[in-house]
N, C-alpha and C. Protein backbone atom coordinates (compact mmCIF):
# COMPACT_ATOMS: atom_id res chain seq x y z
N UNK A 1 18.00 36.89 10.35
CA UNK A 1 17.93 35.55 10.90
C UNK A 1 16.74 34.82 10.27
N UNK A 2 17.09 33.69 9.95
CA UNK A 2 16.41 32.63 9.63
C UNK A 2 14.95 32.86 10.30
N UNK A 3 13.54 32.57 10.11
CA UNK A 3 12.30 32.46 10.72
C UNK A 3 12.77 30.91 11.75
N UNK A 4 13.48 30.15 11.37
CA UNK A 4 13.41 28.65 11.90
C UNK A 4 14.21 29.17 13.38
N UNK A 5 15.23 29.62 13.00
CA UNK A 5 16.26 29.82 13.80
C UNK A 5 15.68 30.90 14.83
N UNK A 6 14.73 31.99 14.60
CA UNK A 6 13.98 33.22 15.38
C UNK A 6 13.37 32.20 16.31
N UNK A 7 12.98 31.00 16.13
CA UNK A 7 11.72 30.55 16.86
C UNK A 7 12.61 29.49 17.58
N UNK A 8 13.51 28.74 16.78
CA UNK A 8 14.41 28.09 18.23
C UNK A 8 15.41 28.75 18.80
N UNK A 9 15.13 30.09 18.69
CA UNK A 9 16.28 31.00 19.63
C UNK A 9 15.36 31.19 20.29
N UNK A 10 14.02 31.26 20.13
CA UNK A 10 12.73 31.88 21.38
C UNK A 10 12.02 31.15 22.49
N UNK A 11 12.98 29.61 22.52
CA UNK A 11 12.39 28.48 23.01
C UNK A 11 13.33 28.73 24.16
N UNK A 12 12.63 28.58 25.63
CA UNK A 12 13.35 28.91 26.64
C UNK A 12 13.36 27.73 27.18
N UNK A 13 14.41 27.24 27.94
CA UNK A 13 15.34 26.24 28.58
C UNK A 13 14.30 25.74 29.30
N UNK A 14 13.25 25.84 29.79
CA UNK A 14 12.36 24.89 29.97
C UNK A 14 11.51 24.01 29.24
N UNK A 15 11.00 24.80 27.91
CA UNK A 15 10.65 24.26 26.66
C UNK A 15 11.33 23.20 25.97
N UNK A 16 10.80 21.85 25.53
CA UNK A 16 11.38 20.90 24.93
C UNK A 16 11.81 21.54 23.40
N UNK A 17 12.71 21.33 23.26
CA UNK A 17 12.98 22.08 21.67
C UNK A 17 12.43 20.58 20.89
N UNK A 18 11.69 20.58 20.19
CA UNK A 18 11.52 19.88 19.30
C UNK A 18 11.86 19.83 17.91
N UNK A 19 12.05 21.44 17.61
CA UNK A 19 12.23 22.02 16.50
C UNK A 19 13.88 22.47 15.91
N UNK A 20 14.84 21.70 16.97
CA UNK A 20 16.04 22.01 16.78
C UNK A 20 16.83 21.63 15.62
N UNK A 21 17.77 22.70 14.73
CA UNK A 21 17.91 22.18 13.79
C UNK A 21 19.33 21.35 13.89
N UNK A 22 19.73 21.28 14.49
CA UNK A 22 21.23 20.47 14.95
C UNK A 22 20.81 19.15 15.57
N UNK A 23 19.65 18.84 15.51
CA UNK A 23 19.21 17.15 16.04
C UNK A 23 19.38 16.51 15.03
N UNK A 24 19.96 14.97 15.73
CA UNK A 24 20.04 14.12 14.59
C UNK A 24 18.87 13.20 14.22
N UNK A 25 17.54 13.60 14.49
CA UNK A 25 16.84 13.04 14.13
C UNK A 25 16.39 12.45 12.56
N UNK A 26 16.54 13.35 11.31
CA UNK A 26 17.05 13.43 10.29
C UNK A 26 17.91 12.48 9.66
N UNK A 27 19.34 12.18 10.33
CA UNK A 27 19.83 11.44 10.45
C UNK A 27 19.26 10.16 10.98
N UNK A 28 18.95 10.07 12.14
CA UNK A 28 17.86 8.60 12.43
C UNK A 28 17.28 8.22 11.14
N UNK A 29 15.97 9.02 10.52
CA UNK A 29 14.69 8.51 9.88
C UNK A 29 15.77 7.97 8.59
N UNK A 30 16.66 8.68 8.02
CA UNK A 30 17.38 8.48 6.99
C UNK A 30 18.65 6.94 7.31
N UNK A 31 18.78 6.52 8.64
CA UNK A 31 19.47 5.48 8.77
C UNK A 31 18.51 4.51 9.05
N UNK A 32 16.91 5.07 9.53
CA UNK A 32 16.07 3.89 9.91
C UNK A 32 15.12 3.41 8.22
N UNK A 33 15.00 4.31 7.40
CA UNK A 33 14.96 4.02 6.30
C UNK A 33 15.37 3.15 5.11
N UNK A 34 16.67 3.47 5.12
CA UNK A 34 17.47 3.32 4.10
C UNK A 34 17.34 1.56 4.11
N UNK A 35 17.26 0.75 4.90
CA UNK A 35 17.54 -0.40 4.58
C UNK A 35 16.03 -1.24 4.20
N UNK A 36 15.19 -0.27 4.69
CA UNK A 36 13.39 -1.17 4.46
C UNK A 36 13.49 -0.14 2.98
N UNK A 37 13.76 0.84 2.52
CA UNK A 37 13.47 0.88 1.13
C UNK A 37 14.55 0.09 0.15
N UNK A 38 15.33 -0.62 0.67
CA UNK A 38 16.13 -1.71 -0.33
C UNK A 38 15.39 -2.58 -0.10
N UNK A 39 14.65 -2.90 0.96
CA UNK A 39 13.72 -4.23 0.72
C UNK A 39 12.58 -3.95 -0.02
N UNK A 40 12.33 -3.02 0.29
CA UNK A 40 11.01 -2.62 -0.86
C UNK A 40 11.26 -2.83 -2.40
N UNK A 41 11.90 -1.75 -2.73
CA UNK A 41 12.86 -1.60 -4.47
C UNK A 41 13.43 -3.15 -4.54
N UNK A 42 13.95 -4.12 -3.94
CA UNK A 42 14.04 -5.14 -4.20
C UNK A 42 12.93 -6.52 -4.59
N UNK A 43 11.84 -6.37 -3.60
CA UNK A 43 10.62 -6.56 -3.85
C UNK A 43 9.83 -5.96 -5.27
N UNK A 44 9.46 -4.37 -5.17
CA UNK A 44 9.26 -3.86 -6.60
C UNK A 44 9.77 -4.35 -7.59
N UNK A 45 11.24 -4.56 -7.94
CA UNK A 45 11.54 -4.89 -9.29
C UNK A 45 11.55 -6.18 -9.92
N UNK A 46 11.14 -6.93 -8.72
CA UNK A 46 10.77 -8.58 -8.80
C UNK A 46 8.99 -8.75 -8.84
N UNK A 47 8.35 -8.30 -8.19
CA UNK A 47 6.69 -8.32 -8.44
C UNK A 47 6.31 -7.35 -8.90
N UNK A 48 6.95 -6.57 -9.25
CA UNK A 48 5.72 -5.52 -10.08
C UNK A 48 6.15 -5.10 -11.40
N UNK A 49 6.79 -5.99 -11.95
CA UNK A 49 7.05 -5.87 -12.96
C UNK A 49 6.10 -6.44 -14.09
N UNK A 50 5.80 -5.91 -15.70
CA UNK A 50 4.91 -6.68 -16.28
C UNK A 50 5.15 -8.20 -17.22
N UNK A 51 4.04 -8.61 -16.70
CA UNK A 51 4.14 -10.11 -17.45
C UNK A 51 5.06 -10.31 -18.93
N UNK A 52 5.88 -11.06 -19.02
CA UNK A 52 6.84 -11.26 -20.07
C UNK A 52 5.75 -11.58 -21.52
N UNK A 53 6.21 -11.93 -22.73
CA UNK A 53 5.65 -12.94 -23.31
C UNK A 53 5.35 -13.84 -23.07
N UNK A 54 6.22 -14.86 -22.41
CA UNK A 54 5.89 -16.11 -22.21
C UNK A 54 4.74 -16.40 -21.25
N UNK A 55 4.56 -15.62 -20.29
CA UNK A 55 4.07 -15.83 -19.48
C UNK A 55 2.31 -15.61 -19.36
N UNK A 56 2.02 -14.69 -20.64
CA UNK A 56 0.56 -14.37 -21.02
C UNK A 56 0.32 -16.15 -21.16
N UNK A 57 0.48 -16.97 -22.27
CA UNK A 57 -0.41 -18.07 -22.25
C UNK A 57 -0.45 -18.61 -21.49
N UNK A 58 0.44 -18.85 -19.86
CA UNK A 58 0.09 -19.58 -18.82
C UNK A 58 -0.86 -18.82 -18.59
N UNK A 59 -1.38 -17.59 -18.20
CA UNK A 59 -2.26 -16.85 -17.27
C UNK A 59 -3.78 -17.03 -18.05
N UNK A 60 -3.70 -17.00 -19.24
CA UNK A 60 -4.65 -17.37 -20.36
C UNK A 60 -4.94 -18.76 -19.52
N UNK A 61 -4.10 -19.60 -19.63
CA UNK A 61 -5.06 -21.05 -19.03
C UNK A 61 -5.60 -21.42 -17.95
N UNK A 62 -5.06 -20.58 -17.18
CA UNK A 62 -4.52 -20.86 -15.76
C UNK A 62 -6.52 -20.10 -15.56
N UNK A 63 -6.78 -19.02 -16.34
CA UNK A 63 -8.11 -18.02 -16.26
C UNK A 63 -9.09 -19.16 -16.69
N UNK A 64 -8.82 -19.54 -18.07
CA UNK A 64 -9.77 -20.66 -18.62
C UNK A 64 -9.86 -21.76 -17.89
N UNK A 65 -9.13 -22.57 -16.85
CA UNK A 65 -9.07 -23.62 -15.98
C UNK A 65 -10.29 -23.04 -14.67
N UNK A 66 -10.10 -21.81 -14.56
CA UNK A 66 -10.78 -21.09 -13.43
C UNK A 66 -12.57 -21.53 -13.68
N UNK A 67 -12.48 -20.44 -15.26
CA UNK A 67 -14.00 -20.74 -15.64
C UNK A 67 -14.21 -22.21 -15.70
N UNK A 68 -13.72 -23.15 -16.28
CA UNK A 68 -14.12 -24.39 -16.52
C UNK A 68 -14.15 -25.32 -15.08
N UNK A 69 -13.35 -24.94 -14.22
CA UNK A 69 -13.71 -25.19 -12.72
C UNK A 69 -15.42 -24.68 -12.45
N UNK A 70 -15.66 -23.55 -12.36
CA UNK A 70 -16.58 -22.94 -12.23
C UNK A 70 -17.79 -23.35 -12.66
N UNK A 71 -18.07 -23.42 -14.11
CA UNK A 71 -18.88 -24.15 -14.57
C UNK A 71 -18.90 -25.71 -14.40
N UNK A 72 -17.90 -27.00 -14.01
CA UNK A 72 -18.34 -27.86 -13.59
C UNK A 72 -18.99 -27.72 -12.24
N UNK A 73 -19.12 -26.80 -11.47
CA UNK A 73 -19.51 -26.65 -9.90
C UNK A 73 -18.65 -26.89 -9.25
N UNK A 74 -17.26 -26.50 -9.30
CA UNK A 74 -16.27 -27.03 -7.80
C UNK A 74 -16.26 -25.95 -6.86
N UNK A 75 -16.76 -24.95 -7.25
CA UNK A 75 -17.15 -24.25 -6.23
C UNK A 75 -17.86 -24.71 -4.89
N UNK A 76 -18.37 -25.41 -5.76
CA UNK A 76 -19.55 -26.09 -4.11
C UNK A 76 -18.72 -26.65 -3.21
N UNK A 77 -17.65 -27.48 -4.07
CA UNK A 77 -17.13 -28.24 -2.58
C UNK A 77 -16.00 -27.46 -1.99
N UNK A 78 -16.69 -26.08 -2.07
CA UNK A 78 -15.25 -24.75 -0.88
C UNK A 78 -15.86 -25.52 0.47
N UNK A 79 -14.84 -25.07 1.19
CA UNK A 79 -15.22 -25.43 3.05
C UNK A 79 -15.75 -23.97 3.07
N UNK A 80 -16.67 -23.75 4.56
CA UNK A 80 -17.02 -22.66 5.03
C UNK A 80 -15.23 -21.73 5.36
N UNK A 81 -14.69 -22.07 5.87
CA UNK A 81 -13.18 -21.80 6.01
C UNK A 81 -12.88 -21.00 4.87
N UNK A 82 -12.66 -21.84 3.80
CA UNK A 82 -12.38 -21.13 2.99
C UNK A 82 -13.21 -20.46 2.15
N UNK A 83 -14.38 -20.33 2.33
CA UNK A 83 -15.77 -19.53 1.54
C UNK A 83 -15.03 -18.16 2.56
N UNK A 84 -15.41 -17.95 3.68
CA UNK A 84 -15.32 -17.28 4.44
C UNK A 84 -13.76 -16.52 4.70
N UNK A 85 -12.62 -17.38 4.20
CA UNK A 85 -11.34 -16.21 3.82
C UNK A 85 -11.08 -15.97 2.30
N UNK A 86 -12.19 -16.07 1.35
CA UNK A 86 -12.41 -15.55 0.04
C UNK A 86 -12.92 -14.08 0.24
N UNK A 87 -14.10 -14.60 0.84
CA UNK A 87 -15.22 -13.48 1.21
C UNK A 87 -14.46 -12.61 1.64
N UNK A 88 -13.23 -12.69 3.10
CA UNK A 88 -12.29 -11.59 3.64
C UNK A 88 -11.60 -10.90 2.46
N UNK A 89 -11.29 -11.48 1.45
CA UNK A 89 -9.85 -11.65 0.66
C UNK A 89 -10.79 -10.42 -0.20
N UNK A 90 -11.49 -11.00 -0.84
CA UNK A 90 -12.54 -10.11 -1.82
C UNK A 90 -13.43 -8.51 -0.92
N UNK A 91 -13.59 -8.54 0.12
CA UNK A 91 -13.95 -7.80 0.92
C UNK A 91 -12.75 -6.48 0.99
N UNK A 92 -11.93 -7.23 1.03
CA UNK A 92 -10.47 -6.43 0.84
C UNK A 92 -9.96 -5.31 -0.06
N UNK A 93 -10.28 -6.22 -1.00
CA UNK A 93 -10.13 -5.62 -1.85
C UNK A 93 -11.18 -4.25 -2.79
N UNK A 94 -12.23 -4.62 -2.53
CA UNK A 94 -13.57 -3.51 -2.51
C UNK A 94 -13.26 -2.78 -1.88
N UNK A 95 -12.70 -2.56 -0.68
CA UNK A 95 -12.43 -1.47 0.25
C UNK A 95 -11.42 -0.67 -0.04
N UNK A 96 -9.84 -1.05 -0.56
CA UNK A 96 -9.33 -0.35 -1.08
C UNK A 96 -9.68 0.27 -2.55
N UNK A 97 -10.32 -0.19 -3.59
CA UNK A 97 -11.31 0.31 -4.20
C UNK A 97 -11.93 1.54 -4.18
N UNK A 98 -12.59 1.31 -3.30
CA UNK A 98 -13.44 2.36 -2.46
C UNK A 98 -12.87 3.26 -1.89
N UNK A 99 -11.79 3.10 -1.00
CA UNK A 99 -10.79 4.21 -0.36
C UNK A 99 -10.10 4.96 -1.76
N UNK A 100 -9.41 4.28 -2.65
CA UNK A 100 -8.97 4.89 -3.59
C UNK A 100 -9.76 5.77 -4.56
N UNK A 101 -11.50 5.57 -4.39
CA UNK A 101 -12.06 5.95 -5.05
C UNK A 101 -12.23 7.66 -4.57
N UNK A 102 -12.28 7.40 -3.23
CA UNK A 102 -12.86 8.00 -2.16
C UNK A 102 -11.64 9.50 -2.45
N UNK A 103 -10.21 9.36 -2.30
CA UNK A 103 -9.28 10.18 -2.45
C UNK A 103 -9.53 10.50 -3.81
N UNK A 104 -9.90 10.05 -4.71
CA UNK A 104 -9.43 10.81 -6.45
C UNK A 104 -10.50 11.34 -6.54
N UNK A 105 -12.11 11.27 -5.45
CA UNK A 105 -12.72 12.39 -5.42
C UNK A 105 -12.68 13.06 -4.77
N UNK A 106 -12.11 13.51 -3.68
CA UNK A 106 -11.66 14.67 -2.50
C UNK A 106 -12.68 14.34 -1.74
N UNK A 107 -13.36 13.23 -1.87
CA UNK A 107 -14.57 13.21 -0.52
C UNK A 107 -15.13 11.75 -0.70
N UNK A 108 -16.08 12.11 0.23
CA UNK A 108 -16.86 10.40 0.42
C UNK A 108 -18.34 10.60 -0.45
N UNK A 109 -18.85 11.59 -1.07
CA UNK A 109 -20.02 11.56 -1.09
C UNK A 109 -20.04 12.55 -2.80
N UNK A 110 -19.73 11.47 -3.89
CA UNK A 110 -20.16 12.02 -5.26
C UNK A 110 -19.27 12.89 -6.01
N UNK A 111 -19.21 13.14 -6.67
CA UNK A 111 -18.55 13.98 -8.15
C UNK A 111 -19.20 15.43 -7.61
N UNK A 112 -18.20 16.50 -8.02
CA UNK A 112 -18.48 17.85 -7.92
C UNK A 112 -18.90 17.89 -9.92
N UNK A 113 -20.49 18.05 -9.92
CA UNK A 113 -20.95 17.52 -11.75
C UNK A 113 -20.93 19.39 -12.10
């Protein structure tokens, strides 16, 4: 006998079987699934795909418009509003950064040198 099957034959009728292999739970996760990963893969193959040709020299200007904003000072005239959901936005993003950094070293605290 199966080890799976030893241990839900050993579960006595008071015990919640959780571990039953004839539940359709399986079935659930796989019907509650199936339709948010077509929204996903539908999403994916529309945004995460890489920039065409054409589309490098818009991003080229669109960067150079940024700096040349920058250097005339239009920065100054941000609202606190929006200084303050940059700051969130950018804050954000450091953190996953950091979390990602955090996993590809197995810890929070330095390189095994």
């Amino acid at each position: 006998m199966l080890p799976a099957l030893v241990l839900i034959a050993s579960l006595s009728a008071a015990e919640p079987a959780c571990l039953c292999l004839s539940s359709s739970y399986p079935l659930s996760a796989v019907t509650f699934s199936k339709p948010r990963l077509a929204t996903f893969w539908h999403y994916a193959r529309v945004e995460l795909v890489p920039p065409s040709p054409a589309e490098i020299p818009k991003a080229i200007e669109a960067a150079s418009g940024l700096i040349k904003s920058f250097q005339a000072g239009r920065f100054k005239q941000t609202t606190v509003k929006d200084a303050f959901r940059n700051g969130l936005v950018t804050t954000e993003i450091l953190m996953w950064f950091y979390i990602g950094e955090c996993i590809g070293k197995g810890g929070i605290i330095g390189y095994d040198v």
